[in-house]
C-alpha atoms as a PDB file:
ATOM      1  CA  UNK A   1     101.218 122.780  90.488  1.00  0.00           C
ATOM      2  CA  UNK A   2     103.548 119.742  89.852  1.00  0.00           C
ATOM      3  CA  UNK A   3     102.207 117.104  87.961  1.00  0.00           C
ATOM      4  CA  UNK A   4     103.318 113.355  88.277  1.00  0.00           C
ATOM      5  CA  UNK A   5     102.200 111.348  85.449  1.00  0.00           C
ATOM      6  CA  UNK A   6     102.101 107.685  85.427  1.00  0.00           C
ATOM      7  CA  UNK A   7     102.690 105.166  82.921  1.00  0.00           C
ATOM      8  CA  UNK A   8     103.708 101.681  81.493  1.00  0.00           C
ATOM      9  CA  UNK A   9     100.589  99.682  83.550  1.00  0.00           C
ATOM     10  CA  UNK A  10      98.284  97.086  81.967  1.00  0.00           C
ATOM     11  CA  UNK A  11      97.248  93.725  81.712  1.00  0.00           C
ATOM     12  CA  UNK A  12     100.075  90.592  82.208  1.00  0.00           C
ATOM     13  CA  UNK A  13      99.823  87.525  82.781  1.00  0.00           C
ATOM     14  CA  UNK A  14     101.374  85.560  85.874  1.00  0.00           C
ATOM     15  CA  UNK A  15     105.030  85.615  85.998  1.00  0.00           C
ATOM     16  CA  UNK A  16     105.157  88.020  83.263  1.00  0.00           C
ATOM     17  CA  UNK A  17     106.984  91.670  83.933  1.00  0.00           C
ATOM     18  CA  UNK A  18     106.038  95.446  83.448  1.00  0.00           C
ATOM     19  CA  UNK A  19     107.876  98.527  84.113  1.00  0.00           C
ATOM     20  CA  UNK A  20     106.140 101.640  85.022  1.00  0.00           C
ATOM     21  CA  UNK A  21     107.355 105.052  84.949  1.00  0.00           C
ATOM     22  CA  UNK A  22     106.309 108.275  86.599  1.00  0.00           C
ATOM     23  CA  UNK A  23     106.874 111.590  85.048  1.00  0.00           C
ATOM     24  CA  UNK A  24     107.703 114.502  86.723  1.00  0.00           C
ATOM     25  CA  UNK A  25     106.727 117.860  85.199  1.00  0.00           C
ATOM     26  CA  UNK A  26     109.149 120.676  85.133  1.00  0.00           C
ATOM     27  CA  UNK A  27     108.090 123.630  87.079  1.00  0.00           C
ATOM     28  CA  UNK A  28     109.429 126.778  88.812  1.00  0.00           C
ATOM     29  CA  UNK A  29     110.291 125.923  92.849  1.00  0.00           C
ATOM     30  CA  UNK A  30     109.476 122.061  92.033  1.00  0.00           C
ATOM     31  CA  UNK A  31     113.772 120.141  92.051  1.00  0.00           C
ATOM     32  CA  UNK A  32     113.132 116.416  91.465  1.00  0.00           C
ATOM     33  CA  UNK A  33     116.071 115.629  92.335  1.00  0.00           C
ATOM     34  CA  UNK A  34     115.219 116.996  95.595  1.00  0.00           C
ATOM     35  CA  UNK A  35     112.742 114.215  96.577  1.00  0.00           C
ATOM     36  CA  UNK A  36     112.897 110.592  97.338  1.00  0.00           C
ATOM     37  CA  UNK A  37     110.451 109.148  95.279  1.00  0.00           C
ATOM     38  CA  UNK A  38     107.820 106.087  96.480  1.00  0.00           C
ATOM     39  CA  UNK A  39     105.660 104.110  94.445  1.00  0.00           C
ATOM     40  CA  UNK A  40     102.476 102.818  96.235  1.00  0.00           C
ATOM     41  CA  UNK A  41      99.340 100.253  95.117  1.00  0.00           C
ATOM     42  CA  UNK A  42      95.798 100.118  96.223  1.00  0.00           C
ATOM     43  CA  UNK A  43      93.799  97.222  95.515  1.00  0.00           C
ATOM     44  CA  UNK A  44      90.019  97.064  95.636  1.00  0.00           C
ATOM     45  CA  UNK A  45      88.362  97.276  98.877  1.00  0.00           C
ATOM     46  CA  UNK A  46      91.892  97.703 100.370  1.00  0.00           C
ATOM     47  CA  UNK A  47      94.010 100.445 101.696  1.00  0.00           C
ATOM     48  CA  UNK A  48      97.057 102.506  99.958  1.00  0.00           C
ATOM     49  CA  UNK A  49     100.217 101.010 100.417  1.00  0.00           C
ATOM     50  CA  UNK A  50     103.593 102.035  99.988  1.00  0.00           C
ATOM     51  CA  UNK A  51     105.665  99.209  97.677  1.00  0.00           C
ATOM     52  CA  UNK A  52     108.942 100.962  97.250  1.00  0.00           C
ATOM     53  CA  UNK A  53     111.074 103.831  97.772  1.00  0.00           C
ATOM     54  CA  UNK A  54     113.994 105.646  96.858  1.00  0.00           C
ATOM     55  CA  UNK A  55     115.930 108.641  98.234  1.00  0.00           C
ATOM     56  CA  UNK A  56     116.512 111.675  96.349  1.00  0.00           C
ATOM     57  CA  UNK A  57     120.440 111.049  94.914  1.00  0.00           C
ATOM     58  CA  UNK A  58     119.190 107.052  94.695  1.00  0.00           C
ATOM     59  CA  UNK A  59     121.360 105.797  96.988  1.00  0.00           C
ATOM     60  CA  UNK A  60     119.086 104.065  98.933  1.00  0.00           C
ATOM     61  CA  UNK A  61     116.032 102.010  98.056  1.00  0.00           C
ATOM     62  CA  UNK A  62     113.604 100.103 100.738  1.00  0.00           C
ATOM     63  CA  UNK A  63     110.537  97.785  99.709  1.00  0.00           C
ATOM     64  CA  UNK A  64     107.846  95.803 100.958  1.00  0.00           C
ATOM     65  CA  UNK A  65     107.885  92.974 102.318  1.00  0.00           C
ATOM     66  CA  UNK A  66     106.057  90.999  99.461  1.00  0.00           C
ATOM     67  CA  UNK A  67     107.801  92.706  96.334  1.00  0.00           C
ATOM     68  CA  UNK A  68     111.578  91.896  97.616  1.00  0.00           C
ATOM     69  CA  UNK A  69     113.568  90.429  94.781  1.00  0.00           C
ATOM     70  CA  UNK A  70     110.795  91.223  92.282  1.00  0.00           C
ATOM     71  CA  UNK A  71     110.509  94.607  92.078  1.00  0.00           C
ATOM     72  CA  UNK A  72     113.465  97.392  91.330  1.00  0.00           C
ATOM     73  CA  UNK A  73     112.578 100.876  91.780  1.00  0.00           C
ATOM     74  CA  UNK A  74     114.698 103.708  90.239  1.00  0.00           C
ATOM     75  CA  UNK A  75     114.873 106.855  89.094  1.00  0.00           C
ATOM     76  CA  UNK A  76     116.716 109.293  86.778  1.00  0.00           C
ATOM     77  CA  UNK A  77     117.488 112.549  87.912  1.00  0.00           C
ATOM     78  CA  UNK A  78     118.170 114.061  84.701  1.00  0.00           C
ATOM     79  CA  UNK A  79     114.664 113.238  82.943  1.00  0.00           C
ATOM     80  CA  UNK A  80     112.652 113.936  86.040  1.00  0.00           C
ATOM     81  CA  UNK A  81     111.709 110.023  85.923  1.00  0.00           C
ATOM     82  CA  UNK A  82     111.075 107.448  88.861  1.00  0.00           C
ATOM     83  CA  UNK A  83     110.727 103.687  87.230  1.00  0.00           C
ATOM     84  CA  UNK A  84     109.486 100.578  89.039  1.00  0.00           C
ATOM     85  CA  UNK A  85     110.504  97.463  87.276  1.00  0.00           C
ATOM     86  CA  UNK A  86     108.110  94.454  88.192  1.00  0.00           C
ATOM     87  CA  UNK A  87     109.125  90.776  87.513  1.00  0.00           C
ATOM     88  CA  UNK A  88     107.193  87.231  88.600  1.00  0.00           C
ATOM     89  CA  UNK A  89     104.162  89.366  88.719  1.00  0.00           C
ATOM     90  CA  UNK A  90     101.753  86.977  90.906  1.00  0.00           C
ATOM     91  CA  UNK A  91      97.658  87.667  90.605  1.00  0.00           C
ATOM     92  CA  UNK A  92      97.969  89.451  93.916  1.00  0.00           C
ATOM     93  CA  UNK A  93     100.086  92.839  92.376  1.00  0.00           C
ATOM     94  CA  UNK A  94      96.839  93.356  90.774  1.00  0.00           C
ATOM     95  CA  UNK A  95      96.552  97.151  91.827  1.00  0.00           C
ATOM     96  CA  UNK A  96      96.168 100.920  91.142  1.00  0.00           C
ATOM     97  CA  UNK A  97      99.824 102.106  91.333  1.00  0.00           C
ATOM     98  CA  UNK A  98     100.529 105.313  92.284  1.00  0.00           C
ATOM     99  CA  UNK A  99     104.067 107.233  92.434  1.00  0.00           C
ATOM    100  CA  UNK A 100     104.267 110.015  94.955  1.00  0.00           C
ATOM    101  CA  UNK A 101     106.866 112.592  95.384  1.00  0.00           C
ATOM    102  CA  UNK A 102     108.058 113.327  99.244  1.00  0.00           C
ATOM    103  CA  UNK A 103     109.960 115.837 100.613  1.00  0.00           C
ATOM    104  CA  UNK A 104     109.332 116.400 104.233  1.00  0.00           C
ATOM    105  CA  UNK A 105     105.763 117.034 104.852  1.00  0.00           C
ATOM    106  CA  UNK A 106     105.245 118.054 101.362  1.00  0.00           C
ATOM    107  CA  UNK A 107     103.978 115.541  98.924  1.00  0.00           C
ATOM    108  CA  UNK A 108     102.406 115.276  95.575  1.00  0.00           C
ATOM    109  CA  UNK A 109     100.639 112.130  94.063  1.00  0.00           C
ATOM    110  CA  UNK A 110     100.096 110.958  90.573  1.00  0.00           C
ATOM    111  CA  UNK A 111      97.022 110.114  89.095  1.00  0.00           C
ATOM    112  CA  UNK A 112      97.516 106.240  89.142  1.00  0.00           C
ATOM    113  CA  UNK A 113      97.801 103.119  86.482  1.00  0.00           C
ATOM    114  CA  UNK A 114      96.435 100.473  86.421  1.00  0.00           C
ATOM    115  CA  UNK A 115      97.999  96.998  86.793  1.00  0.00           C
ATOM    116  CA  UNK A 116      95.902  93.291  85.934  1.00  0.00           C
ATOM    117  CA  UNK A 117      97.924  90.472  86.516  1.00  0.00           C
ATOM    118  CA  UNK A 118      95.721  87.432  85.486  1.00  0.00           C
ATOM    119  CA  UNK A 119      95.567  84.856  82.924  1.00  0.00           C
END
């Protein structure tokens, strides 16, 4: 079973910054580098959605809407490791983040981090 373990959330205040990282675990049949990588958020009472993305080899990143020019996704290949770099955090990031690993139809989630932006 891959695991995807996520990291690096907490409590900031507005305008501050965190970066989170997701973790990939090694196994057998499981080629990180073989899957784009998205990060998504879910706020109370809200649904699941997708923030940021990034293709397998990193050439190509797409994001939201309401994250453009404050949040950087990336990823490094070598440590099984996607990031998500968060700047001008505003009170409305406040969110469970999730990183999910896609490859076709198959997909595996992480167990989520929290994320309090407030002051």
């Amino acid at each position: 079973q891959v695991q995807l373990v996520e990291s690096g959330g907490g409590l900031v205040q507005p305008g501050g910054s965190l970066r989170l990282s997701c973790a990939a675990s090694k196994f057998t049949g499981f080629t990180f580098s073989s899957y784009s990588m998205r990060w998504y958020r879910q706020a109370p009472g809200k649904e699941r959605d997708m923030v940021a993305s990034i293709t397998n080899t990193g050439g190509s990143t797409n994001y939201a809407d309401s994250v453009k020019g404050r949040f950087t996704i990336s990823r490094d290949n070598a440590k099984n490791t996607v990031y998500l770099q968060m700047n001008s955090l505003k009170p409305e990031d406040t969110a469970v983040y999730y990183c999910k690993a896609q490859m076709g139809s198959r997909g595996y989630w992480g167990q989520g981090t929290q994320v309090t932006v407030s002051s």
